[in-house]
PDB file of N, CA and C in Angstrom:
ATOM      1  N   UNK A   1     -34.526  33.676  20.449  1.00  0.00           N
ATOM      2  CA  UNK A   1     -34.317  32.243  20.389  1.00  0.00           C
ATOM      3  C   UNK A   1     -33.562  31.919  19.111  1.00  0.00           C
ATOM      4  N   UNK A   2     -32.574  31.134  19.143  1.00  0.00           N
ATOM      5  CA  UNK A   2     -31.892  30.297  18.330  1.00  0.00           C
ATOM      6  C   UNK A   2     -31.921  29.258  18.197  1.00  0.00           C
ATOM      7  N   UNK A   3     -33.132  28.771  17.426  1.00  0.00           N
ATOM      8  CA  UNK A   3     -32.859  27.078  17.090  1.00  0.00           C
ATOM      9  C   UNK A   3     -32.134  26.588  16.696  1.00  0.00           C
ATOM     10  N   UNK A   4     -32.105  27.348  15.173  1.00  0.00           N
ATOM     11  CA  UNK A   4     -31.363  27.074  14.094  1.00  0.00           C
ATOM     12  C   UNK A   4     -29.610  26.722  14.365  1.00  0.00           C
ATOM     13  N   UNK A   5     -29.575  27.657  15.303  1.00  0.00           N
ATOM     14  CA  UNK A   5     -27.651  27.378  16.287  1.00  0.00           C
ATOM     15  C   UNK A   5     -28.277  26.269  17.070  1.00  0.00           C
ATOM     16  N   UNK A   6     -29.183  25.829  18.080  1.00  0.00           N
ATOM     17  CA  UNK A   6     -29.190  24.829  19.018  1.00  0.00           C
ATOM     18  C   UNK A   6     -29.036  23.635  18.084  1.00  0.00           C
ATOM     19  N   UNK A   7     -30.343  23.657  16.900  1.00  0.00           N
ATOM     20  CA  UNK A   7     -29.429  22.076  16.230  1.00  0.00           C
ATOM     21  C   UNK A   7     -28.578  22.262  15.456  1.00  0.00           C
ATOM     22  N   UNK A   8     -28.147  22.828  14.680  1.00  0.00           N
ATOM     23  CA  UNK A   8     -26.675  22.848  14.249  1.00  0.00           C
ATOM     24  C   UNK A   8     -25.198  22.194  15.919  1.00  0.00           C
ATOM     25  N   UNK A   9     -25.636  22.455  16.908  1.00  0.00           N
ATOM     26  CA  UNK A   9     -24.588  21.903  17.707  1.00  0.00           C
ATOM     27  C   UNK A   9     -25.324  20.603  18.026  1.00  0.00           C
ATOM     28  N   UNK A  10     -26.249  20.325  18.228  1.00  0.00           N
ATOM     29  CA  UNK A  10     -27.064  18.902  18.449  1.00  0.00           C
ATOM     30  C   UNK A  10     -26.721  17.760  17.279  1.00  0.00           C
ATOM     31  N   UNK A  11     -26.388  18.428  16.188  1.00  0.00           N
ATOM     32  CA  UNK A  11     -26.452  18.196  14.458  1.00  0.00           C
ATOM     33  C   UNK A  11     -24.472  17.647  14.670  1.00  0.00           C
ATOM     34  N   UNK A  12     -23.945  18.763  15.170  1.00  0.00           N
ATOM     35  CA  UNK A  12     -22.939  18.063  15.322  1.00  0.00           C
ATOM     36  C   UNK A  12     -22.176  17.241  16.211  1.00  0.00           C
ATOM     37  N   UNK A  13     -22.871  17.244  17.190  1.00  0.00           N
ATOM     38  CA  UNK A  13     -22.781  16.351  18.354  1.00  0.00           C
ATOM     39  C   UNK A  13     -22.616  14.940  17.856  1.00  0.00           C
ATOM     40  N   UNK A  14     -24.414  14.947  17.391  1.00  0.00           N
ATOM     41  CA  UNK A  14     -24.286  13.532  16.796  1.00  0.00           C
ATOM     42  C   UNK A  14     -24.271  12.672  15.841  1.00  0.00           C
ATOM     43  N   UNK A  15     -23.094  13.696  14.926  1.00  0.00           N
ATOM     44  CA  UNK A  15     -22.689  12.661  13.606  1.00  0.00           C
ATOM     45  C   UNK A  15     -21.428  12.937  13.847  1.00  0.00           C
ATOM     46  N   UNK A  16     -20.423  13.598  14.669  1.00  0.00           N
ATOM     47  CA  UNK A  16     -19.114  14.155  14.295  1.00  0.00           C
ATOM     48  C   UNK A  16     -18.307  13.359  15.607  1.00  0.00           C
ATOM     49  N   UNK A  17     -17.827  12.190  15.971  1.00  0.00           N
ATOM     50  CA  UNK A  17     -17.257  11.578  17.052  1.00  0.00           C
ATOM     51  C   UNK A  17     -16.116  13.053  17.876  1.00  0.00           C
ATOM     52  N   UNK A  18     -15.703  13.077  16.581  1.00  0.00           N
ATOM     53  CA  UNK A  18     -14.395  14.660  17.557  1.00  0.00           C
ATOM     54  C   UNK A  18     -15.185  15.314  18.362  1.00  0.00           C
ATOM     55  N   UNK A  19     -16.294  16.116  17.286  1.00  0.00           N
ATOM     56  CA  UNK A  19     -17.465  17.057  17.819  1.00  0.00           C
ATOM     57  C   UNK A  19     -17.891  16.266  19.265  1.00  0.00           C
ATOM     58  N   UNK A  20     -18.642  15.432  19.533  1.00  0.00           N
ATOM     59  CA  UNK A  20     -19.075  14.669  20.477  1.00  0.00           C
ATOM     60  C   UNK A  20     -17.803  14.806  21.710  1.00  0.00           C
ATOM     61  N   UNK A  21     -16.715  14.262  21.559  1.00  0.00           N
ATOM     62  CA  UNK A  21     -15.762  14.322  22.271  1.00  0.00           C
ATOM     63  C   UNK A  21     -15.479  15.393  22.789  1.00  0.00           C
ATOM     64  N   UNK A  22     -15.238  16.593  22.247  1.00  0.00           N
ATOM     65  CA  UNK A  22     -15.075  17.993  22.650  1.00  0.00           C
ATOM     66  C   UNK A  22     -16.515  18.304  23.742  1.00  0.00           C
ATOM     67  N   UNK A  23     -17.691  18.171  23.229  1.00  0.00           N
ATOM     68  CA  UNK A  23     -18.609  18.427  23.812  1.00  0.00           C
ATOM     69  C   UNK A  23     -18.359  17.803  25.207  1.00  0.00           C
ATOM     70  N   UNK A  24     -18.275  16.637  25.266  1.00  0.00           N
ATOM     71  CA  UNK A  24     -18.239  15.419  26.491  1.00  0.00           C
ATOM     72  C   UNK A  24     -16.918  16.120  27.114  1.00  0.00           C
ATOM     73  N   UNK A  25     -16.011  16.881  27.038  1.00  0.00           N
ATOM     74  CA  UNK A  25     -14.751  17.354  27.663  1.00  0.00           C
ATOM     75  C   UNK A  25     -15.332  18.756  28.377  1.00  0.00           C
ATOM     76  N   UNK A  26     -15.883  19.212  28.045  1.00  0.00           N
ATOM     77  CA  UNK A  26     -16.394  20.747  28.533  1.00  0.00           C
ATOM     78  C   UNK A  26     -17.548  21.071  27.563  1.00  0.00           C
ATOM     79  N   UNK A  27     -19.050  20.774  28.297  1.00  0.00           N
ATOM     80  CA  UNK A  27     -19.834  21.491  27.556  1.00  0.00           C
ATOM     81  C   UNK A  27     -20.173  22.644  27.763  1.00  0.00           C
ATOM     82  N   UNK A  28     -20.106  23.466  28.872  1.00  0.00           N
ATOM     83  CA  UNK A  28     -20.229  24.936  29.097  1.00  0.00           C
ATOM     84  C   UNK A  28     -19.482  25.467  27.726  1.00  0.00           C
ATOM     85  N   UNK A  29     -18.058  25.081  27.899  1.00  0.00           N
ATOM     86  CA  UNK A  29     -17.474  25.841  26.535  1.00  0.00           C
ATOM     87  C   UNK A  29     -17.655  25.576  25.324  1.00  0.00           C
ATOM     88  N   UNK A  30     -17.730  23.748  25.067  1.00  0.00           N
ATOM     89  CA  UNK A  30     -18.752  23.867  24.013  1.00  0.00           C
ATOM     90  C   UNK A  30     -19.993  25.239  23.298  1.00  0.00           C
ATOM     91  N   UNK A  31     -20.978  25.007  24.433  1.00  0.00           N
ATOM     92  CA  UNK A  31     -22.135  25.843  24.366  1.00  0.00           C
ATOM     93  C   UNK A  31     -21.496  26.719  23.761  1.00  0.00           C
ATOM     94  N   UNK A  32     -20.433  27.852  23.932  1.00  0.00           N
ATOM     95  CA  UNK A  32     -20.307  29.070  23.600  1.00  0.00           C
ATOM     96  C   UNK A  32     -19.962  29.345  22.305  1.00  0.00           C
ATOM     97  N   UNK A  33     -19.646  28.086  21.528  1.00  0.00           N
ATOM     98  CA  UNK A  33     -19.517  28.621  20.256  1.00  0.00           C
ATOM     99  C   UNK A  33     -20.068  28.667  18.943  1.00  0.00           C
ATOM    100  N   UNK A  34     -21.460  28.734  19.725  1.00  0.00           N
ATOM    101  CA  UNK A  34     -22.496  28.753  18.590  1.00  0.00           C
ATOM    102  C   UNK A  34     -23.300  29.895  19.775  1.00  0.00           C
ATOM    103  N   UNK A  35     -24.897  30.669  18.314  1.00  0.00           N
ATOM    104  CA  UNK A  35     -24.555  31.846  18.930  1.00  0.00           C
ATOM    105  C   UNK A  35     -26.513  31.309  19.686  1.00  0.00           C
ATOM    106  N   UNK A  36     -26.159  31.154  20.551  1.00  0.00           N
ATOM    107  CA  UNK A  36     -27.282  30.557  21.909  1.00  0.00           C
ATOM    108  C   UNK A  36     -27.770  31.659  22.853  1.00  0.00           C
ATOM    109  N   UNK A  37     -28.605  31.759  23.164  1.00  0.00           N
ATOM    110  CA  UNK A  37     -29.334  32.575  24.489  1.00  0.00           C
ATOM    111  C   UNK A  37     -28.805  32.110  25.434  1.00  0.00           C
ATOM    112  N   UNK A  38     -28.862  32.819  26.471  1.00  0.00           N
ATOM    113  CA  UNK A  38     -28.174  32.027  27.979  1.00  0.00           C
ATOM    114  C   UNK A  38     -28.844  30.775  27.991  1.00  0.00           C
ATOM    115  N   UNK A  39     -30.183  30.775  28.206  1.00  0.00           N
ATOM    116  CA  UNK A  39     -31.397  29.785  28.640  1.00  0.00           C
ATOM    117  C   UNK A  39     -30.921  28.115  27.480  1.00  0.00           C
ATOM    118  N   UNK A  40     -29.920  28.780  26.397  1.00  0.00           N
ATOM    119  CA  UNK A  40     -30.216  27.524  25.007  1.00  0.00           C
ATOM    120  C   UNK A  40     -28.826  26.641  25.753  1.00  0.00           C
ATOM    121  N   UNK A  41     -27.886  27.792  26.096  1.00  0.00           N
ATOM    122  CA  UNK A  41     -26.266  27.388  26.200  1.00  0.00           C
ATOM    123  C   UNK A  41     -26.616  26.449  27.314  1.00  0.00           C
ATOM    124  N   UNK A  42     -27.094  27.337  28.437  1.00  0.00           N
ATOM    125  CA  UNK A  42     -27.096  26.234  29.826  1.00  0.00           C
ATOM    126  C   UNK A  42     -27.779  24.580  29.621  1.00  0.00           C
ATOM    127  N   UNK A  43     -29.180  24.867  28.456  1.00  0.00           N
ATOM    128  CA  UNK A  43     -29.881  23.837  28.298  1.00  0.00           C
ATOM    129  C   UNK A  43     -28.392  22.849  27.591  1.00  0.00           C
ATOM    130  N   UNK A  44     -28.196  23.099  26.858  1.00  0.00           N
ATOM    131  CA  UNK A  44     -27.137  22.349  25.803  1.00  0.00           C
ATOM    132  C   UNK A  44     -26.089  21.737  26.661  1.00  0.00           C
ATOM    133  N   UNK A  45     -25.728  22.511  27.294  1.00  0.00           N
ATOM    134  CA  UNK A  45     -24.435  22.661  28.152  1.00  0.00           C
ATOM    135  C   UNK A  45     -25.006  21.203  29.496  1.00  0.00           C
ATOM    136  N   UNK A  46     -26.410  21.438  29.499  1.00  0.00           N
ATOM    137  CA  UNK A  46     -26.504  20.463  31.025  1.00  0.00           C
ATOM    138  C   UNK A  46     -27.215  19.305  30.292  1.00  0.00           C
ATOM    139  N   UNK A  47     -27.150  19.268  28.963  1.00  0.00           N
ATOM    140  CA  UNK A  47     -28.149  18.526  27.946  1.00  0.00           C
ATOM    141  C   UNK A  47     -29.337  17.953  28.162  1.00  0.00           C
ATOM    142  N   UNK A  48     -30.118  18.952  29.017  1.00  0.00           N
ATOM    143  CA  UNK A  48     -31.482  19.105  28.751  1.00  0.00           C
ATOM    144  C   UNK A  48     -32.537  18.964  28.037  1.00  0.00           C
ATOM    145  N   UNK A  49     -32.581  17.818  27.777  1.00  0.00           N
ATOM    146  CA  UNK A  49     -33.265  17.882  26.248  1.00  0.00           C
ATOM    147  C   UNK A  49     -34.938  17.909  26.657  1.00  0.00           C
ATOM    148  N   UNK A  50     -35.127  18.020  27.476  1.00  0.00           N
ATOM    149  CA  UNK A  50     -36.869  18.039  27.830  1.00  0.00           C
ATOM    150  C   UNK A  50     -36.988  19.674  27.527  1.00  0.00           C
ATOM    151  N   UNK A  51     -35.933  20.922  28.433  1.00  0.00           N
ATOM    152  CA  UNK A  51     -36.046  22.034  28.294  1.00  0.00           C
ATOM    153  C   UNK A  51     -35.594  22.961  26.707  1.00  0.00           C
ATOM    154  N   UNK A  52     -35.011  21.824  25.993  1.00  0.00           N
ATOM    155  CA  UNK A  52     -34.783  21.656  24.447  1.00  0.00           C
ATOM    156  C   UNK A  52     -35.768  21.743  23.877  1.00  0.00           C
ATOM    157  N   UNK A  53     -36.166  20.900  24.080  1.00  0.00           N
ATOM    158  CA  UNK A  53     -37.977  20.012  23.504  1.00  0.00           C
ATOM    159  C   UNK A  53     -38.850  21.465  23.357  1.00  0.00           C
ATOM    160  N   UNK A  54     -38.768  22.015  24.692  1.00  0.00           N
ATOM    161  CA  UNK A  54     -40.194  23.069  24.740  1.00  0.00           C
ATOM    162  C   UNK A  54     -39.509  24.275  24.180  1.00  0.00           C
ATOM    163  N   UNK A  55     -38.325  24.547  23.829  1.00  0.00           N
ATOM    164  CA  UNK A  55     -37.875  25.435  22.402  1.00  0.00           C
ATOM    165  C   UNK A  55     -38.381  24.822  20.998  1.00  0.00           C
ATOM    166  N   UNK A  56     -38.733  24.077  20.785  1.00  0.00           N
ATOM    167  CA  UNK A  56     -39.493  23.753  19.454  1.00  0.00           C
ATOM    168  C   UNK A  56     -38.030  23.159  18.894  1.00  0.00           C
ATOM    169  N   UNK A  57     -37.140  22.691  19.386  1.00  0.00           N
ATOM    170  CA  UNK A  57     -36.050  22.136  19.115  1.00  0.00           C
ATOM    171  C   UNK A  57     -36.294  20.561  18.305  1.00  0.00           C
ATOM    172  N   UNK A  58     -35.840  19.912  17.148  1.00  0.00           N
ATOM    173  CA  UNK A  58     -35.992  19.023  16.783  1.00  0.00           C
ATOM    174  C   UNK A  58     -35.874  17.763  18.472  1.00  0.00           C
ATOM    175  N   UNK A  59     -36.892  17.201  18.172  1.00  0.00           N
ATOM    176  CA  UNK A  59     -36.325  15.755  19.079  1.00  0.00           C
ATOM    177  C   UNK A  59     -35.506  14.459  18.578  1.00  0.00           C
ATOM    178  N   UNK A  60     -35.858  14.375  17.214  1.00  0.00           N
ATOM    179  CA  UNK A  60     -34.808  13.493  16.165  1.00  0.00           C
ATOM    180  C   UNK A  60     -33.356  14.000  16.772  1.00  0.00           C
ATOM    181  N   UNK A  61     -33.132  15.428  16.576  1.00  0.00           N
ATOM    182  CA  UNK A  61     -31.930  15.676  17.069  1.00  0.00           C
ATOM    183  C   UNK A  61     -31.770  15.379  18.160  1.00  0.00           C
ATOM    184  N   UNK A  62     -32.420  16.119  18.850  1.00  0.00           N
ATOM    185  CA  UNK A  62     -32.403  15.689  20.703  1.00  0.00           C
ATOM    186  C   UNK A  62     -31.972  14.244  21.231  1.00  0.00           C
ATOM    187  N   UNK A  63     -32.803  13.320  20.273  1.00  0.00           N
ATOM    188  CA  UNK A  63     -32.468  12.036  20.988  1.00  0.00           C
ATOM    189  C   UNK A  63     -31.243  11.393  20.456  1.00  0.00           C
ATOM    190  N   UNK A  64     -30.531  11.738  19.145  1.00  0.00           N
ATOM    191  CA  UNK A  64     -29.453  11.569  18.294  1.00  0.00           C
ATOM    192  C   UNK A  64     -28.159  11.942  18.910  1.00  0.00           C
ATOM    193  N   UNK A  65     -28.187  13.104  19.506  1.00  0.00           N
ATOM    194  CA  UNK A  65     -27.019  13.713  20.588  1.00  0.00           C
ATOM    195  C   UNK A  65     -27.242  13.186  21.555  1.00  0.00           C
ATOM    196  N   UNK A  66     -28.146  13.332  22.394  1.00  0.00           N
ATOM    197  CA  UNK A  66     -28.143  12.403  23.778  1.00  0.00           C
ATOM    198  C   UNK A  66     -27.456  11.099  23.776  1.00  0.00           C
ATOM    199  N   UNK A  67     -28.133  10.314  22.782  1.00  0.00           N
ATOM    200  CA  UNK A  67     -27.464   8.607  22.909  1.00  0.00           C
ATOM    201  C   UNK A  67     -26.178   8.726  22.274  1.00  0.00           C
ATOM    202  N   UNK A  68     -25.841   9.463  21.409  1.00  0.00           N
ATOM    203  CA  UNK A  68     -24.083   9.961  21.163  1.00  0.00           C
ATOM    204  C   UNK A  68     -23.258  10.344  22.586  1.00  0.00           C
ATOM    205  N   UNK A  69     -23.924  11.468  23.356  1.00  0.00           N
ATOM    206  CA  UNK A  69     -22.980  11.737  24.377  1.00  0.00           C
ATOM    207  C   UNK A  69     -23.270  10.483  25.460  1.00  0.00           C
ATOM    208  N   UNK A  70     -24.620  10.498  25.903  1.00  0.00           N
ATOM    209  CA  UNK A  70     -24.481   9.221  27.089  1.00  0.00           C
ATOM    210  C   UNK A  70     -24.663   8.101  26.132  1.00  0.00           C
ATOM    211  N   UNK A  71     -24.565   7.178  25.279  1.00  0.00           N
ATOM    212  CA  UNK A  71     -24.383   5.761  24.907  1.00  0.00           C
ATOM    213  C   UNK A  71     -25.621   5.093  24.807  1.00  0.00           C
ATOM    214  N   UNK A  72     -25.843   4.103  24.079  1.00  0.00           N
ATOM    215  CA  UNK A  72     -27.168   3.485  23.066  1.00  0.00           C
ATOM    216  C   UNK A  72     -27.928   3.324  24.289  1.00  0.00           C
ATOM    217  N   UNK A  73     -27.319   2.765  25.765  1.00  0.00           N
ATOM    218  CA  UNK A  73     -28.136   2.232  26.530  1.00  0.00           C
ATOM    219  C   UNK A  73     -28.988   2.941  27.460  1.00  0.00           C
ATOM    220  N   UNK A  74     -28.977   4.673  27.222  1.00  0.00           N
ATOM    221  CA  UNK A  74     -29.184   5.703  27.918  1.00  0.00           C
ATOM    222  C   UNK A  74     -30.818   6.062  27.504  1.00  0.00           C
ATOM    223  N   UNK A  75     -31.512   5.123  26.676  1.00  0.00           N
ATOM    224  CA  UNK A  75     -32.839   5.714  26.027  1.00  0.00           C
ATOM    225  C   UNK A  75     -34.078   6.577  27.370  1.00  0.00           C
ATOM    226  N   UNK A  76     -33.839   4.881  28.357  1.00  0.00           N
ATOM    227  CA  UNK A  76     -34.435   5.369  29.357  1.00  0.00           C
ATOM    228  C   UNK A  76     -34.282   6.950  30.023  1.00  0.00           C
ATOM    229  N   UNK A  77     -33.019   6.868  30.065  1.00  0.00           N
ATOM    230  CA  UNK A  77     -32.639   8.068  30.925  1.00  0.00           C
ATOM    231  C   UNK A  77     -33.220   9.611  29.989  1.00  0.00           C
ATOM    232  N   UNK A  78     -33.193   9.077  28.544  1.00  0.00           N
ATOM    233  CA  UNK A  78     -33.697  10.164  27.516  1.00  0.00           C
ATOM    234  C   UNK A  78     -34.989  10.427  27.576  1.00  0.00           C
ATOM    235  N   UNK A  79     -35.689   9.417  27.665  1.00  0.00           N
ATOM    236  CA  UNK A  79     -37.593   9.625  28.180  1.00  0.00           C
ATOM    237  C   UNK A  79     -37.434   9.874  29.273  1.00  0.00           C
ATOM    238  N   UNK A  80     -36.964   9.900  30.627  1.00  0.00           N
ATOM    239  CA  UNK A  80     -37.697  10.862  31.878  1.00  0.00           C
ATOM    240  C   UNK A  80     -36.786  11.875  31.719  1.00  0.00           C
ATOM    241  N   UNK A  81     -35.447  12.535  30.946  1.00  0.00           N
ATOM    242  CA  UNK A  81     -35.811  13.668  30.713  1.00  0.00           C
ATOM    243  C   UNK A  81     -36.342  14.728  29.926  1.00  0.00           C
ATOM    244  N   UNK A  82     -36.746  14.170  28.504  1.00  0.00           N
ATOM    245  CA  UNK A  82     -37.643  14.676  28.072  1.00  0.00           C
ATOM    246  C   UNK A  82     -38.856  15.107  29.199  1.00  0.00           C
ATOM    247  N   UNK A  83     -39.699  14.025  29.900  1.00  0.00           N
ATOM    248  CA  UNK A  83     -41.121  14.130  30.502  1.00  0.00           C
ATOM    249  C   UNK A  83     -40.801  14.872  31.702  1.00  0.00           C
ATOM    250  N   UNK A  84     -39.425  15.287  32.312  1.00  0.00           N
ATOM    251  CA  UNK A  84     -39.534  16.328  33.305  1.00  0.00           C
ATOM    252  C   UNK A  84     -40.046  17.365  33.585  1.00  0.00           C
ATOM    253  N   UNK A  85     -40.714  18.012  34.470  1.00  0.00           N
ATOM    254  CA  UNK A  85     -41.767  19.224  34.298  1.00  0.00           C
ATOM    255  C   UNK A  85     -40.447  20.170  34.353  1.00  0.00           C
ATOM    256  N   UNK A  86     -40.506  21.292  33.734  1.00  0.00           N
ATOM    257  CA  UNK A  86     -40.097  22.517  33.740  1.00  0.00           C
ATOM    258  C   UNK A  86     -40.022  23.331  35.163  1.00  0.00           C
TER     259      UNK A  86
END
């Protein structure tokens, strides 16, 4: 497991508008350039943040990138996927 790479790209997601943009253009390839487990890339890549969450992944971050890539009004959509069962 790689946290430490999952928020570093979460980290730059959501303070870096370019970063964000690139991500929002292709996140599969995003994912790949930080150094992720399959299980971290796909999570990142499909921005999973519930299957984030249960990596011991910051949620400050989690919810910081989320409302960066989908927009302030997306909170809802950020709590049921956090609470999705696995």
């Amino acid at each position: 497991m790689s946290t430490n790479a999952l928020e570093k790209a979460l980290w730059q997601i959501g303070t870096s508008p370019a970063e964000c943009t690139r991500y929002r253009s292709d996140p599969a390839a995003y994912a790949t350039d930080f150094r992720l487990d399959a299980g971290e890339r796909k999570a990142l890549a499909e921005l999973d943040v519930g299957a984030m969450a249960r990596r011991d992944t910051s949620t400050l971050l989690l919810m910081m990138a989320f409302l960066a890539v989908r927009g302030p009004d997306s909170m809802g959509e950020y709590m049921q996927s956090m609470h999705r069962p696995a």
